[in-house]
Protein backbone atom coordinates (compact mmCIF):
# COMPACT_ATOMS: atom_id res chain seq x y z
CA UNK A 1 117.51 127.35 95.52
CA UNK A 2 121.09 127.13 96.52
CA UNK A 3 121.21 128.71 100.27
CA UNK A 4 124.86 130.21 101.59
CA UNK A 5 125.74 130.62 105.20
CA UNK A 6 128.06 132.97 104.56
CA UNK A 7 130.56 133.87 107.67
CA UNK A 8 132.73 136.74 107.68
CA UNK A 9 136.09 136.06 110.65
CA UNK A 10 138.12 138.59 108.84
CA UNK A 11 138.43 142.30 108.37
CA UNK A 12 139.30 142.50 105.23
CA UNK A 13 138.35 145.28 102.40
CA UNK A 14 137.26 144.20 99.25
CA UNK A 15 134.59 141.58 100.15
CA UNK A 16 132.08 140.48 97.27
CA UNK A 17 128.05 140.72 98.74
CA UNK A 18 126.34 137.74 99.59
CA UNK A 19 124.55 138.52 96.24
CA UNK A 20 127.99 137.58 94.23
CA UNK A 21 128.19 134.35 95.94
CA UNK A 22 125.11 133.20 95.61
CA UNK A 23 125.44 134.19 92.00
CA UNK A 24 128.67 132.34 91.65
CA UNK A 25 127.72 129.05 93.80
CA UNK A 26 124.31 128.74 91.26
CA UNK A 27 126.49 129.13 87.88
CA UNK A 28 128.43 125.92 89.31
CA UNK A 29 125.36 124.21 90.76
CA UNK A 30 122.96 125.12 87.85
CA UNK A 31 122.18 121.59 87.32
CA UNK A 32 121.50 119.54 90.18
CA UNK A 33 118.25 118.60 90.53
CA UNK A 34 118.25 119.15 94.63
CA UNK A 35 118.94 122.44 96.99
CA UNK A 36 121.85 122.69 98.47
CA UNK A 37 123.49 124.75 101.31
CA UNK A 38 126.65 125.57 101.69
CA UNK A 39 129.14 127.33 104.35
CA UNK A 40 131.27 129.98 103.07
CA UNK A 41 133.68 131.25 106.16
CA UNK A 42 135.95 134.04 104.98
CA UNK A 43 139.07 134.06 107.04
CA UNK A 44 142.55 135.77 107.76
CA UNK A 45 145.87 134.49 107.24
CA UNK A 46 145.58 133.07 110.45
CA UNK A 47 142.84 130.55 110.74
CA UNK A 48 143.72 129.48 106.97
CA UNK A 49 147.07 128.32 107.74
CA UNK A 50 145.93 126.76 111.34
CA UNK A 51 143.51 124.58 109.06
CA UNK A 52 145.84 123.97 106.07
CA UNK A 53 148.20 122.73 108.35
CA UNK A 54 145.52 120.66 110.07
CA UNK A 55 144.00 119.02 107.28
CA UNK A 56 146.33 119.35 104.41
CA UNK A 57 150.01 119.26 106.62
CA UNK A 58 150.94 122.47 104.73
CA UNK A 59 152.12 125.42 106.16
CA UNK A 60 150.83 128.62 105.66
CA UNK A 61 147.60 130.19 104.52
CA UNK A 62 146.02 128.70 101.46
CA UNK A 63 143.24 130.95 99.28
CA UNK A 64 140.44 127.98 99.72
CA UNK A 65 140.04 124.98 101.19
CA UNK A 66 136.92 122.73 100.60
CA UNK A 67 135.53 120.77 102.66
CA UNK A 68 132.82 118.39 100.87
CA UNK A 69 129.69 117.10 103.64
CA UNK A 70 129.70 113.37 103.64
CA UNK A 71 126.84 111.88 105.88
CA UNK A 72 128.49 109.46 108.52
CA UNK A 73 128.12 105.67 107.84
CA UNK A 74 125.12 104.07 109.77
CA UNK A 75 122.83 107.42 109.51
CA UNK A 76 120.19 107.32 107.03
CA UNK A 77 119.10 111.55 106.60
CA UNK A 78 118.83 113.19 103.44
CA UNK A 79 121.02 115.79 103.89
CA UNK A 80 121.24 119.15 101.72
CA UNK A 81 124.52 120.07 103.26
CA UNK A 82 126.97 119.98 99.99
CA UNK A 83 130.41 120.89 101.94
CA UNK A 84 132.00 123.94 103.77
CA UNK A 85 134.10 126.27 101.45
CA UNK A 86 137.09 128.18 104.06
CA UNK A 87 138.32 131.40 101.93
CA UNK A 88 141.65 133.41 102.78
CA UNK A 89 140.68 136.94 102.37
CA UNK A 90 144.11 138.57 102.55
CA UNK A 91 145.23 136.19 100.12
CA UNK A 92 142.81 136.66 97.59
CA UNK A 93 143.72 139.89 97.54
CA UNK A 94 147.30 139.74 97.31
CA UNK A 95 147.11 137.10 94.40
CA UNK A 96 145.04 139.20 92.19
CA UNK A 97 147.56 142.17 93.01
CA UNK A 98 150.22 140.10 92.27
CA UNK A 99 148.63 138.17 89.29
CA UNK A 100 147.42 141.81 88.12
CA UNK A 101 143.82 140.45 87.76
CA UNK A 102 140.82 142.73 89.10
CA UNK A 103 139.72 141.40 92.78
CA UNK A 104 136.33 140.44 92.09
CA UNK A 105 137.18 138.37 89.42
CA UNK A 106 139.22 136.37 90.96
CA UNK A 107 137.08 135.84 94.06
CA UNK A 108 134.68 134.31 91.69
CA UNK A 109 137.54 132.01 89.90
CA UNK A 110 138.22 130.72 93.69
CA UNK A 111 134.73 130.44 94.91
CA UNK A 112 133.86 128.66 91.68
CA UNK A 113 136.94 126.19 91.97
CA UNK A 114 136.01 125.86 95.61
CA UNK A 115 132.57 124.61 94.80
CA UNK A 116 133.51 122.65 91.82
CA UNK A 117 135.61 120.59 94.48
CA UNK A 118 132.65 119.95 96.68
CA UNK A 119 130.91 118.38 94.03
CA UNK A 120 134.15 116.21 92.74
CA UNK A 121 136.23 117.85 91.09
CA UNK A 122 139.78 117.83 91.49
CA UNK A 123 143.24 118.80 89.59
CA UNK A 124 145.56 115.75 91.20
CA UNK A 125 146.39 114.46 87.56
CA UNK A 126 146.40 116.25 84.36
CA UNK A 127 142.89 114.87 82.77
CA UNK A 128 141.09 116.09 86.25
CA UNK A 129 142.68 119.42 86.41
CA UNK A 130 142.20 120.16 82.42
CA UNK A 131 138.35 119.23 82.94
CA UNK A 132 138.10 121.14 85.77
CA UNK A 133 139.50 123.97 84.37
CA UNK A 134 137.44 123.74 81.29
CA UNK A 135 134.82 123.62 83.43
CA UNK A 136 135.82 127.34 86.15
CA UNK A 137 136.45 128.72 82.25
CA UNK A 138 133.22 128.40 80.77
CA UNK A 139 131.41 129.43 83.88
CA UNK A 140 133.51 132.35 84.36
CA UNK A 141 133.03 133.22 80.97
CA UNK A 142 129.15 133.50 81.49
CA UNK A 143 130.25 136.26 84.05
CA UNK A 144 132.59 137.95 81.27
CA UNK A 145 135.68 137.32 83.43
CA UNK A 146 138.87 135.74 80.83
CA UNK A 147 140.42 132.71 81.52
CA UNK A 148 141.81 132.59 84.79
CA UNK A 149 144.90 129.95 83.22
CA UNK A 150 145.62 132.11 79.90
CA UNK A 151 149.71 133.48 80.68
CA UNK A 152 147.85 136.86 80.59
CA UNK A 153 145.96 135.88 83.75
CA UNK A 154 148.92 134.82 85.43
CA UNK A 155 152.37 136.40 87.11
């Protein structure tokens, strides 16, 4: 079993139940052998641009930020910990108003990117971001939800 500390720091409307992300976080972990946990902080505009700027030197709030658990060099613990995933709120929202995509959908599109890139994944060069998108389309598909990347999907 796949166990989310999920942490609410915003008061934004429109939040999916724990339910959703543990639904979400188990269609991208469905293979791994081991448990995992995993932090899932949903935040305001606020503390996502304080730690985009921090960590990525970008201003402004970003929708998700991952932050993958590595165990320090010299300790020897197995560790369950897979990463910390730091979600916008607000922003979520706004892109699926402005995207004209229904909100729960795309909170699962950005929780499942998030946790792809906590278990390596990543979109710097073309071949990584095509096979991680491959990868966010066929699991959204097993939730009905269309391709996130179609010009459809998109503004």
């Amino acid at each position: 079993m796949n166990h989310i500390d999920l942490q609410i720091a915003t008061m934004c409307d429109g939040l999916p139940a724990l339910a959703d992300f543990q639904r979400w976080v188990d269609a991208v972990l469905d293979a791994a052998d081991d448990d995992t946990e995993i932090v899932i902080r949903l935040v305001d505009d606020d503390e996502s641009h304080q730690l985009n700027q921090q960590y990525r030197h970008k201003s402004g709030p970003t929708n998700v930020l991952s932050f993958p658990f590595e165990v320090p060099e010299g300790i020897d613990v197995e560790c369950a910990l897979l990463g910390d995933l730091v979600i916008c709120a607000p922003l979520i929202a706004e892109e699926a108003r402005q995207q004209s995509k229904p909100l729960h959908h795309h909170w699962a599109h950005i929780v499942i990117h998030g946790v792809l890139h906590l278990v390596g994944y990543d979109h710097i060069d073309d071949a990584e971001a095509d096979a991680m998108e491959a990868r966010e389309i066929d699991i959204l598909r097993t939730f009905n939800i269309a391709d996130p990347y179609t010009e459809e999907s998109t503004p």
